[in-house]
N, C-alpha and C. Protein backbone atom coordinates (compact mmCIF):
# COMPACT_ATOMS: atom_id res chain seq x y z
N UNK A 1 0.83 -1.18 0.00
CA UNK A 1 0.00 0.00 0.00
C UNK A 1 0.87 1.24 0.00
N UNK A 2 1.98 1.42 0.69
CA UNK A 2 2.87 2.58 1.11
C UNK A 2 3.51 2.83 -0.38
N UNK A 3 3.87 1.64 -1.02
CA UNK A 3 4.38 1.48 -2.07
C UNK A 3 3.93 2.30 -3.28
N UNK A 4 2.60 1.80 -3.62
CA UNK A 4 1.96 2.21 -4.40
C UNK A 4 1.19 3.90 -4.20
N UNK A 5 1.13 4.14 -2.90
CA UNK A 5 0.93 5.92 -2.54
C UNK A 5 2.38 6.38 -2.81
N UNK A 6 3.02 5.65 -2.47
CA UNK A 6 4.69 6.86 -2.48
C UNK A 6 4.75 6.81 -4.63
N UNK A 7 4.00 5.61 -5.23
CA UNK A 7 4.45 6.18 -6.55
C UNK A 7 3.20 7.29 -7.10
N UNK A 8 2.36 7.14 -6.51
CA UNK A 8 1.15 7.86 -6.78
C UNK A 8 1.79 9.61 -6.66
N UNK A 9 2.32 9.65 -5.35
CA UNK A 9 3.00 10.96 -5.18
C UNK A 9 4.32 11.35 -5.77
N UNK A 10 5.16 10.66 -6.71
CA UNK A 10 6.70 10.97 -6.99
C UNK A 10 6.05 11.01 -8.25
N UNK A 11 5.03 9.81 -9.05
CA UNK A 11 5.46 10.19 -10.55
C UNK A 11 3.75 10.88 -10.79
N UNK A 12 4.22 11.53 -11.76
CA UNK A 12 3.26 12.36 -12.68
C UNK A 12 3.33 11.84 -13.79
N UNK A 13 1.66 12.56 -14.15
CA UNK A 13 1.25 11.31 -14.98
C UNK A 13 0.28 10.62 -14.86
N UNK A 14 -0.73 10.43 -15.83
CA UNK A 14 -2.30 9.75 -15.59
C UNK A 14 -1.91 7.92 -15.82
N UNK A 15 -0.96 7.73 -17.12
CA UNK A 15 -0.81 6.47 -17.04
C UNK A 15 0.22 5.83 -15.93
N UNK A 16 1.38 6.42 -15.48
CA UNK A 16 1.81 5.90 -13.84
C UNK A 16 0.99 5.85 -12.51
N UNK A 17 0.06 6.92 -12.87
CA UNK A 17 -0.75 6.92 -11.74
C UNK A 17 -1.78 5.62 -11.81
N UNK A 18 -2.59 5.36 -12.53
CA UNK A 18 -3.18 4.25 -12.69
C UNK A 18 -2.47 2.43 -12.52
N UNK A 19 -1.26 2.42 -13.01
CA UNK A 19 -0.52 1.53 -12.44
C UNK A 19 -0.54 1.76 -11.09
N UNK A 20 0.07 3.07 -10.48
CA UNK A 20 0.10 2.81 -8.89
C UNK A 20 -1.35 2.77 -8.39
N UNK A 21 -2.32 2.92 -8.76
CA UNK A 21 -3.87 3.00 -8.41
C UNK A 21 -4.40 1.36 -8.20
N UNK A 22 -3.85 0.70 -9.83
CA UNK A 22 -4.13 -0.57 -9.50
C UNK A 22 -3.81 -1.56 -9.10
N UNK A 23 -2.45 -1.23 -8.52
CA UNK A 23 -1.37 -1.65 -7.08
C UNK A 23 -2.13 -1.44 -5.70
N UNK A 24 -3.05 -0.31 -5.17
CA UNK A 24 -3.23 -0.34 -4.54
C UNK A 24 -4.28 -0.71 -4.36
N UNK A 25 -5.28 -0.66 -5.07
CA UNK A 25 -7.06 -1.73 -5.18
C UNK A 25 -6.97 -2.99 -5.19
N UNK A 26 -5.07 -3.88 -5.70
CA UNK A 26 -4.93 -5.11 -5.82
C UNK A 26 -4.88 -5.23 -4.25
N UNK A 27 -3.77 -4.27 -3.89
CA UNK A 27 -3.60 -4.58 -2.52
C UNK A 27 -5.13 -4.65 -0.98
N UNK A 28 -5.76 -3.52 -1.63
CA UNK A 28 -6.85 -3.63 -0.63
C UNK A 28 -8.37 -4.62 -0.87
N UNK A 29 -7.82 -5.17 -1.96
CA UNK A 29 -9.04 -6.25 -2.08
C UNK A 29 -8.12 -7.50 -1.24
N UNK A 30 -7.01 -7.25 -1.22
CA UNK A 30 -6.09 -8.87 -0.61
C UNK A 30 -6.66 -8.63 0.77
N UNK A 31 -6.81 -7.36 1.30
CA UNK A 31 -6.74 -7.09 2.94
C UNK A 31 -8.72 -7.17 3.02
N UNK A 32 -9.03 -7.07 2.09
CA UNK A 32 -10.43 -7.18 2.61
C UNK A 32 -10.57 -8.34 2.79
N UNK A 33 -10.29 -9.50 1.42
CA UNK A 33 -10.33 -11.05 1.73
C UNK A 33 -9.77 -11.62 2.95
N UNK A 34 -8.36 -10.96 3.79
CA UNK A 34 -7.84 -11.23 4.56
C UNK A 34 -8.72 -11.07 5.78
N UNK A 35 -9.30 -10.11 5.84
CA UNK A 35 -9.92 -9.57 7.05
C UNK A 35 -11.23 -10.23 7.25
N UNK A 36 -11.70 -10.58 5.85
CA UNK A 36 -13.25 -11.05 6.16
C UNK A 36 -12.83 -12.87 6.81
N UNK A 37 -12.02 -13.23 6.16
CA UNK A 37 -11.50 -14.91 6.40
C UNK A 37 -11.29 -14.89 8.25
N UNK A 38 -10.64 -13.75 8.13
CA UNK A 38 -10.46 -13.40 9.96
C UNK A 38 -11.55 -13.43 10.60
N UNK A 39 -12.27 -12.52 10.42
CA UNK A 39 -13.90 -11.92 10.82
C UNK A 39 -14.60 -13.34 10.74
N UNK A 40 -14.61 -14.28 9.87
CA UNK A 40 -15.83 -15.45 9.83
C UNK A 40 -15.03 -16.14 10.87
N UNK A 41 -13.85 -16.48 11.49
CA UNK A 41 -13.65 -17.02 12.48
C UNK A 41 -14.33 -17.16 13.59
N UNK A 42 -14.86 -18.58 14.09
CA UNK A 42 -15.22 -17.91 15.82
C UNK A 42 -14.00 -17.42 16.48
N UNK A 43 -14.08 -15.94 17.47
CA UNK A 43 -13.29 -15.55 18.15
C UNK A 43 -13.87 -15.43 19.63
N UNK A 44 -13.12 -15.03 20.16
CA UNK A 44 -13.14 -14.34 21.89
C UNK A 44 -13.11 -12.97 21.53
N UNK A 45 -14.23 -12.41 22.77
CA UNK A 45 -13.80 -10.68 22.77
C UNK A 45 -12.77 -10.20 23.32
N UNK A 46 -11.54 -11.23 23.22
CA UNK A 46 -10.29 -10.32 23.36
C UNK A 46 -9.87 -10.14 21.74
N UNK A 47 -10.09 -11.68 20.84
CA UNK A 47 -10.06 -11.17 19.26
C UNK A 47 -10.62 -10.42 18.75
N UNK A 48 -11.79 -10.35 19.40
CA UNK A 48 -13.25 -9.34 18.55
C UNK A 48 -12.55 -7.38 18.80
N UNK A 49 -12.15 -7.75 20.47
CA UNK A 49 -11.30 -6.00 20.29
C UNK A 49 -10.44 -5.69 19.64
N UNK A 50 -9.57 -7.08 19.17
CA UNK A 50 -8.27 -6.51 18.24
C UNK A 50 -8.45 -6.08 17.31
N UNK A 51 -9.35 -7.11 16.25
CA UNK A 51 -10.25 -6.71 15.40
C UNK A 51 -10.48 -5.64 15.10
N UNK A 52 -11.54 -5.23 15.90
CA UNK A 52 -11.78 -4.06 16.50
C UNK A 52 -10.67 -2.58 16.13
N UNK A 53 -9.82 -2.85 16.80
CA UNK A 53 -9.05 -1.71 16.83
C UNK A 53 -8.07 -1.43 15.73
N UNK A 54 -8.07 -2.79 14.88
CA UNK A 54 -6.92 -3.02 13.50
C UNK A 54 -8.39 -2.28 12.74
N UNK A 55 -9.79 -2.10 12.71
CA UNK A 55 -10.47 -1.75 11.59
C UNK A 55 -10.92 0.35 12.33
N UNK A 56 -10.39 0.62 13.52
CA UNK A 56 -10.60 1.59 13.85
C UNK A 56 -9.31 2.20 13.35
N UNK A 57 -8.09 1.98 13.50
CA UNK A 57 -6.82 2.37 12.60
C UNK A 57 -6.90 2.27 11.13
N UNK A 58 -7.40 1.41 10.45
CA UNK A 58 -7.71 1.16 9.23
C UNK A 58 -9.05 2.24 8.57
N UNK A 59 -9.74 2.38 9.70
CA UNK A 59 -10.38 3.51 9.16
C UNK A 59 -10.28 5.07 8.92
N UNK A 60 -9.18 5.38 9.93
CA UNK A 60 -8.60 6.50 9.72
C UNK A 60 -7.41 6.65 8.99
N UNK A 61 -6.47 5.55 8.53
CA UNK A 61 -5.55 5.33 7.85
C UNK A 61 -6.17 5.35 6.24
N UNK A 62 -7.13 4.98 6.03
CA UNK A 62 -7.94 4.97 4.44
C UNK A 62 -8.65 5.91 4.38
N UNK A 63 -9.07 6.92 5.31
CA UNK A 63 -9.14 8.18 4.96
C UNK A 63 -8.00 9.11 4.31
N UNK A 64 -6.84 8.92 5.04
CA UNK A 64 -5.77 9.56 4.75
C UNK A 64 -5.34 9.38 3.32
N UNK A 65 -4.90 7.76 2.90
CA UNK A 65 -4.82 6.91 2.01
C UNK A 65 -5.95 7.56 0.82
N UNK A 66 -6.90 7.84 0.72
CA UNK A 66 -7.76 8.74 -0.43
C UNK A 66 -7.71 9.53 -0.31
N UNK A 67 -7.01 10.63 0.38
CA UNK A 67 -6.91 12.12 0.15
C UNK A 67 -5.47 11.75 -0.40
N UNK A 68 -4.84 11.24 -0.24
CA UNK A 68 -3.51 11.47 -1.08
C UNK A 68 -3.52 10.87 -2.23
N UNK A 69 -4.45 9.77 -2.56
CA UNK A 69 -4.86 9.41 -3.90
C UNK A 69 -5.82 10.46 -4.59
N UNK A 70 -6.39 11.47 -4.14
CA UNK A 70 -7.01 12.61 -4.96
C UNK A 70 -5.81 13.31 -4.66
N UNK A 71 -4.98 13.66 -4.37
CA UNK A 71 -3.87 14.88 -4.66
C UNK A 71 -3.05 13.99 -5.74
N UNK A 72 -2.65 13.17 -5.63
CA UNK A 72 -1.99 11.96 -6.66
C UNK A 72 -2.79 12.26 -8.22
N UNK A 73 -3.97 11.56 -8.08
CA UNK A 73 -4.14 11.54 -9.48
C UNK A 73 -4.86 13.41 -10.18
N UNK A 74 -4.56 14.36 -9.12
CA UNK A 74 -4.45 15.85 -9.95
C UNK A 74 -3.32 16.26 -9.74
N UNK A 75 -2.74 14.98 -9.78
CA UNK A 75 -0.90 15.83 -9.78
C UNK A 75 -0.44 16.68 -8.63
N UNK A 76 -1.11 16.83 -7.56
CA UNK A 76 -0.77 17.87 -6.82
C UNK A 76 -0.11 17.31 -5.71
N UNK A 77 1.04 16.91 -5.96
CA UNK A 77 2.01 16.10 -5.59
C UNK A 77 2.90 16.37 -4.45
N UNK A 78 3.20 18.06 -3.92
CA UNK A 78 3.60 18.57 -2.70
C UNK A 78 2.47 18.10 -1.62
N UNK A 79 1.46 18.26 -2.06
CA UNK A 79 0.50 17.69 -0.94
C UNK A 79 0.18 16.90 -0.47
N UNK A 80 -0.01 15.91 -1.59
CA UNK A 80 0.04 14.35 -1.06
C UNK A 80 1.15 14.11 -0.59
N UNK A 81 2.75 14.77 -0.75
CA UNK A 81 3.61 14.32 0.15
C UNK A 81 3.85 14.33 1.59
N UNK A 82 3.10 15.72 1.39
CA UNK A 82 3.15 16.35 2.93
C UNK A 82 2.36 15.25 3.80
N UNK A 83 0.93 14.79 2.68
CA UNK A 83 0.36 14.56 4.21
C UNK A 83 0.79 12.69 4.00
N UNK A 84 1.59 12.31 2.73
CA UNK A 84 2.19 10.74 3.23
C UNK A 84 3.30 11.05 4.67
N UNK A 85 3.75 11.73 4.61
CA UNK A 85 5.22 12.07 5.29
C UNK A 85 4.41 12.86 6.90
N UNK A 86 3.67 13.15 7.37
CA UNK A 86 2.78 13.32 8.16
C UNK A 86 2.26 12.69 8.75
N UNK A 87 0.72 13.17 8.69
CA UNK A 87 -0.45 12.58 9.69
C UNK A 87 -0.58 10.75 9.26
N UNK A 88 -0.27 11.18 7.40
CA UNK A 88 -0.94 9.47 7.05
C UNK A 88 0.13 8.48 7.75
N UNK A 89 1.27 9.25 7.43
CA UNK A 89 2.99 7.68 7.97
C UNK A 89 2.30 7.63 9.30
N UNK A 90 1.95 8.20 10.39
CA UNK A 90 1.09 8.39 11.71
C UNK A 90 0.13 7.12 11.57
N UNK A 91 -0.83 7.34 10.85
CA UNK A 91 -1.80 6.67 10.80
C UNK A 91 -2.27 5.10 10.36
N UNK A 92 -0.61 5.10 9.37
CA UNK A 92 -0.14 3.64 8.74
C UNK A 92 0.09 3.25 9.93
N UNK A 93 1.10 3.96 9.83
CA UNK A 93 2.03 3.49 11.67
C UNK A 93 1.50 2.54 12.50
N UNK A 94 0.60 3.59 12.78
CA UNK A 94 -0.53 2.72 13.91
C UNK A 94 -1.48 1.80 13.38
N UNK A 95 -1.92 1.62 12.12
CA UNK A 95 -2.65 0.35 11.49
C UNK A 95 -2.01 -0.43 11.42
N UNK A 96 -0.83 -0.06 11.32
CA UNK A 96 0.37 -1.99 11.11
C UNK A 96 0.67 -1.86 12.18
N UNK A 97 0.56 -1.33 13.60
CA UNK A 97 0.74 -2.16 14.47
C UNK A 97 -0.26 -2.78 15.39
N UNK A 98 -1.33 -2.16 15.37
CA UNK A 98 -2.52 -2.86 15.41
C UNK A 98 -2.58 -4.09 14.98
N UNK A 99 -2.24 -4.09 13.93
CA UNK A 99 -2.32 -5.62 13.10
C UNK A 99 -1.07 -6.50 13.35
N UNK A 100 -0.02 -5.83 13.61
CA UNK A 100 0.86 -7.21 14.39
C UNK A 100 0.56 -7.44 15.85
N UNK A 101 -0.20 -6.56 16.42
CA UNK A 101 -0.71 -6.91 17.74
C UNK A 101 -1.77 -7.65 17.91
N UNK A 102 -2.54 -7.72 16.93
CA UNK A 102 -3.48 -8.94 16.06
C UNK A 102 -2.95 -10.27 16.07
N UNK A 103 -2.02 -10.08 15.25
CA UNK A 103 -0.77 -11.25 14.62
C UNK A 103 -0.64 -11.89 15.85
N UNK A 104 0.16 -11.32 16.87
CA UNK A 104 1.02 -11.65 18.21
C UNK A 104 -0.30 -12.59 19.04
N UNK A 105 -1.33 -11.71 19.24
CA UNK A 105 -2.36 -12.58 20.22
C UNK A 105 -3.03 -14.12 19.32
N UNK A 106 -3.15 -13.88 18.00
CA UNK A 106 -3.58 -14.82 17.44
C UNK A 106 -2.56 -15.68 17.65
N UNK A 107 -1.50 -15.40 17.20
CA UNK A 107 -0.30 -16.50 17.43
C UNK A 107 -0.37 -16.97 18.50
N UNK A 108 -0.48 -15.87 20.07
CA UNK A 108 -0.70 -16.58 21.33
C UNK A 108 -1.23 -17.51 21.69
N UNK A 109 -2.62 -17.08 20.67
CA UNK A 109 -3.61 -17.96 21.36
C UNK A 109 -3.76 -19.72 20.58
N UNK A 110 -3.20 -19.49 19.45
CA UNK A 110 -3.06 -20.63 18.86
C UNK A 110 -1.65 -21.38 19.49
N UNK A 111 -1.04 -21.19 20.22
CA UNK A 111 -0.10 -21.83 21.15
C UNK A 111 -0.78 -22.46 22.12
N UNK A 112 -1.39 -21.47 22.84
CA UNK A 112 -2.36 -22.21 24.06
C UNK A 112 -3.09 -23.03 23.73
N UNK A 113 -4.00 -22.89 22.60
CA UNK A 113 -5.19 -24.03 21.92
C UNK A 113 -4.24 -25.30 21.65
N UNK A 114 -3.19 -24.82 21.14
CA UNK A 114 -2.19 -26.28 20.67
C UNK A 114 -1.79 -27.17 22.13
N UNK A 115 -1.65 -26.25 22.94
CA UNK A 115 -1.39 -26.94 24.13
C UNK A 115 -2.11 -27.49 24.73
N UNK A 116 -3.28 -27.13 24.69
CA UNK A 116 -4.65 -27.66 25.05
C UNK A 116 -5.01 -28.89 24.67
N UNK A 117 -4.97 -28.70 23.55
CA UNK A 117 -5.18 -29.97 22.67
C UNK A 117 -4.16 -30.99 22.93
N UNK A 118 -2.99 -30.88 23.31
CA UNK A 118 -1.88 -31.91 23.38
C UNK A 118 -2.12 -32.74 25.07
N UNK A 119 -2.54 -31.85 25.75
CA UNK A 119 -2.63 -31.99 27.22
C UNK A 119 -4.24 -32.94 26.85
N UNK A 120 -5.17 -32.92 25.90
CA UNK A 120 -6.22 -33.55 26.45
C UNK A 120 -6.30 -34.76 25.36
N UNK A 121 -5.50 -34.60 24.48
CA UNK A 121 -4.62 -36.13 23.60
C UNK A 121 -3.96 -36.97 24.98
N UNK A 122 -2.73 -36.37 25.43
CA UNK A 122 -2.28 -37.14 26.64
C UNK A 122 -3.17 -37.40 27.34
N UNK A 123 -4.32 -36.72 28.13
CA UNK A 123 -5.32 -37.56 29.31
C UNK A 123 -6.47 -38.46 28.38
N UNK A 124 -6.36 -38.44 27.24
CA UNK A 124 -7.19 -39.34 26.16
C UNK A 124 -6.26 -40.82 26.44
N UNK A 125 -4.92 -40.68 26.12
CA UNK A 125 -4.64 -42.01 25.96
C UNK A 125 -4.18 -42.39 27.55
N UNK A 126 -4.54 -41.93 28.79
CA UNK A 126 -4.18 -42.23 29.45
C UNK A 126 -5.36 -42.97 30.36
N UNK A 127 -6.82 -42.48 29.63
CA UNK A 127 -7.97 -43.09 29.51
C UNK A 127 -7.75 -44.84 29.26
N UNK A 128 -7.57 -44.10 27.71
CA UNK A 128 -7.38 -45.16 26.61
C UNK A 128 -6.82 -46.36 27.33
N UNK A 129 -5.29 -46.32 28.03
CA UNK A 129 -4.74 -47.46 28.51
C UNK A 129 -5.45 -48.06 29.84
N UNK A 130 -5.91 -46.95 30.65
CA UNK A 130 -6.96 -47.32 31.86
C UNK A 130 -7.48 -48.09 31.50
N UNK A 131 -8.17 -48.20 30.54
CA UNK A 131 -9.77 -49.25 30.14
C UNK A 131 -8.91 -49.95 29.77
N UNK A 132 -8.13 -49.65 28.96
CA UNK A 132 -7.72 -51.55 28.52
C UNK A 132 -7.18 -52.36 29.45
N UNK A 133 -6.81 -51.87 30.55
CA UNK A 133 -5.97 -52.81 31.60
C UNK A 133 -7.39 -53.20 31.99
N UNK A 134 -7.87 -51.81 32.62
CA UNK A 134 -9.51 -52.54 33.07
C UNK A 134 -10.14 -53.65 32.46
N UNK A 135 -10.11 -53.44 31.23
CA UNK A 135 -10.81 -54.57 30.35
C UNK A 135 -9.87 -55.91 30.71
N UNK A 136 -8.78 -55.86 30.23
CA UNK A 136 -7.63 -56.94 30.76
C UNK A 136 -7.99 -57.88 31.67
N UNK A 137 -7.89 -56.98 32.94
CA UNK A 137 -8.50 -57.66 34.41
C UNK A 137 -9.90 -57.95 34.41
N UNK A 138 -10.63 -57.15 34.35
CA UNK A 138 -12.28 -58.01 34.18
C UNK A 138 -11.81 -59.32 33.05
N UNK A 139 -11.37 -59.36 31.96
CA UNK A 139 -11.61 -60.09 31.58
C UNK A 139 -10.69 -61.63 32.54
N UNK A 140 -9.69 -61.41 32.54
CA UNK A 140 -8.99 -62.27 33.48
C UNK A 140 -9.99 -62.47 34.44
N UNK A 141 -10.92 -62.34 35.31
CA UNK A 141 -11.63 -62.23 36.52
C UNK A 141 -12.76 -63.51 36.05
N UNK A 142 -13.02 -62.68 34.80
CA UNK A 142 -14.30 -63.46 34.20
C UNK A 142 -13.93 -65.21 33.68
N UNK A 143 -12.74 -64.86 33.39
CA UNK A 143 -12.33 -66.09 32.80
C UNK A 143 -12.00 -67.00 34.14
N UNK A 144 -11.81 -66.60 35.00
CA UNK A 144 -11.47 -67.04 36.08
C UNK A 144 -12.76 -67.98 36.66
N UNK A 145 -14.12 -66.81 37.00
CA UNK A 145 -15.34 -67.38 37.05
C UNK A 145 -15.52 -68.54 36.51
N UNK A 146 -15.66 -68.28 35.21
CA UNK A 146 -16.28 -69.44 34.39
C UNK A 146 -15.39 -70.90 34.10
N UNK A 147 -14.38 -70.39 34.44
CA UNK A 147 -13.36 -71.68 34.55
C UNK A 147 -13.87 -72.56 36.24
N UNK A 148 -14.20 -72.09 36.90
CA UNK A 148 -14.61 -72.03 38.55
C UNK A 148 -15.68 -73.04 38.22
N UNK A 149 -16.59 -72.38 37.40
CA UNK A 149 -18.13 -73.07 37.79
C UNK A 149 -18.16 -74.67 37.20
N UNK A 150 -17.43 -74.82 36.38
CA UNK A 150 -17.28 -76.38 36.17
C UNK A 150 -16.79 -77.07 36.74
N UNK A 151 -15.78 -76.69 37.46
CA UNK A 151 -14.42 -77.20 37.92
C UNK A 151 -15.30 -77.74 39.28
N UNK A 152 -15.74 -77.03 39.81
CA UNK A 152 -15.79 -76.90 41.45
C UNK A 152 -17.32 -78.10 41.32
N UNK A 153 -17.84 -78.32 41.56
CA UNK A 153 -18.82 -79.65 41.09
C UNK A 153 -17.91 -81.03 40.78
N UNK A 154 -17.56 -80.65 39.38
CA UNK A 154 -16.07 -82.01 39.37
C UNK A 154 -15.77 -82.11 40.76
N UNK A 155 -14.98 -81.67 41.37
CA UNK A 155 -14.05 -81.87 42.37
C UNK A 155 -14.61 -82.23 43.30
N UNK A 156 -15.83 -81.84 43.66
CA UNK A 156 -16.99 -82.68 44.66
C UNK A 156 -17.35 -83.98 44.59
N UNK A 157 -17.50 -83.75 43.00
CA UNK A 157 -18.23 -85.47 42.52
C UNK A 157 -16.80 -86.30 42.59
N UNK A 158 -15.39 -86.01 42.27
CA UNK A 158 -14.30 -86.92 42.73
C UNK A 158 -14.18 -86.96 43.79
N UNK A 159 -14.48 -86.23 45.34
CA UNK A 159 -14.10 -86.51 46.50
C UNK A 159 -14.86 -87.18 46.88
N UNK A 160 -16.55 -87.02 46.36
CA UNK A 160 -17.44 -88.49 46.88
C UNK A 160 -17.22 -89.76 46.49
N UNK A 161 -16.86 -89.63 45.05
CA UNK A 161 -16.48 -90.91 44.37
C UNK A 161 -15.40 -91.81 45.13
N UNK A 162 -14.45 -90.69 45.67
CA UNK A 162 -12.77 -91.17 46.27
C UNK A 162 -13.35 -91.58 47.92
N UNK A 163 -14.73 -91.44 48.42
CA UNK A 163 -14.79 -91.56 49.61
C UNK A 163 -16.09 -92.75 49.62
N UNK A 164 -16.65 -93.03 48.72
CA UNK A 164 -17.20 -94.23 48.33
C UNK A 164 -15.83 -95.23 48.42
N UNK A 165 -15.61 -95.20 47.57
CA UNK A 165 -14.18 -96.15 46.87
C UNK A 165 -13.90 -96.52 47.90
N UNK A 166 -13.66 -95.41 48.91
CA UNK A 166 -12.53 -96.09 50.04
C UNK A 166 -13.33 -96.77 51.02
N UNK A 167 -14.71 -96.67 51.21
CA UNK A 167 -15.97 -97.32 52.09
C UNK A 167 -16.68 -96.49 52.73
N UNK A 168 -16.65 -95.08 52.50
CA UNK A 168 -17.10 -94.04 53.47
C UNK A 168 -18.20 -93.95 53.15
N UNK A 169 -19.12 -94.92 53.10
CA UNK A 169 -20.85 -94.35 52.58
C UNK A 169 -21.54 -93.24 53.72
N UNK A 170 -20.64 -92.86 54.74
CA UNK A 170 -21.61 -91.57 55.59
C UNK A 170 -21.13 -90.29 55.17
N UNK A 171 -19.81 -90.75 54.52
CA UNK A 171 -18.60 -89.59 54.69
C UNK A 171 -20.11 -87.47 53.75
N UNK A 172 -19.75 -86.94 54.48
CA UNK A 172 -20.64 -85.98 53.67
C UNK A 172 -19.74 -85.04 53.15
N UNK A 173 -19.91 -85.08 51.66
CA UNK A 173 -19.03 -83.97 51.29
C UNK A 173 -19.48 -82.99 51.30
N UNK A 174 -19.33 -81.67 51.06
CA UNK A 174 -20.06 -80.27 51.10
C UNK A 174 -19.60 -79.22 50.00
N UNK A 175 -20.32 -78.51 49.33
CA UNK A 175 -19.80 -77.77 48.54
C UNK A 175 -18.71 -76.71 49.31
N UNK A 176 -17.56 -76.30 48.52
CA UNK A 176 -16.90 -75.38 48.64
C UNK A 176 -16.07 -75.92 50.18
N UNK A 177 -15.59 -77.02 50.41
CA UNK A 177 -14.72 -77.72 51.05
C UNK A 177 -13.57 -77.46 50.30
């Protein structure tokens, strides 16, 4: 954008000016797409103020930005310098840093979300291995049961059998002896 105002103001000329004109409509359709892709984001109203304050700089910065594009394209080229080299460098100033202070918290906050996410991956698989031991042991438990319930009858019916055999017709066996 700075680019294309500083040629708007050095060269004279309807056909340089229009090159630098459509340098700078290329450039502010990139920042509208940029901004709206931003804007459809869900944010927090700590994003929504940054926002906020990158389109309150941006609004007084594109005021400036078309008064020096009408001194630009009538040639009146001391003026638009004065006020690039002025209030507008002021007003850029503070729109690009608005917007890396944008940059900085978004970046922040996509650190923290990343961390977030990594911390609840780790208590996921720490789930994950819980149940399977759990499962493990119930199943061991179960297998245990059902191995039990046959077994334990057998072993009754051989100790009566083994206490017949030997002559014990009173002998009483009992479950779970």
């Amino acid at each position: 954008m700075a680019i294309g105002l500083r040629d708007i103001v050095i060269a004279s000329g309807d056909a340089a000016n229009r090159v630098a004109l459509a340098m700078i409509e290329q450039n502010r359709t990139c920042y509208h797409q940029s901004h709206d892709a931003l804007a459809a984001m869900p944010s927090s109203d700590l994003e929504k103020t940054a926002l906020k304050l990158v389109q309150e700089k941006r609004y007084v910065s594109v005021k400036f930005n078309n008064q020096i594009l009408d001194y630009g394209m009538r040639d009146q080229n001391q003026e638009a310098q004065a006020l690039l080299q002025g209030a507008a460098a002021t007003a850029m100033n503070e729109q690009q840093a608005a917007i890396r202070a944008n940059a900085a918290l978004e970046r922040r906050l996509s650190k923290e979300a990343y961390a977030a996410a990594v911390a609840s991956m780790h208590r996921g698989k720490i789930i994950l291995a819980s149940g399977g031991i759990a499962a493990l042991v119930m199943s061991a438990l179960l297998a245990w049961l059902i191995t039990r319930s046959p077994t334990t009858p057998l072993s009754q019916a051989t100790r009566t059998a083994e206490a017949i055999a030997a002559g014990n017709l009173h002998n009483d066996t009992h479950y779970g002896d």
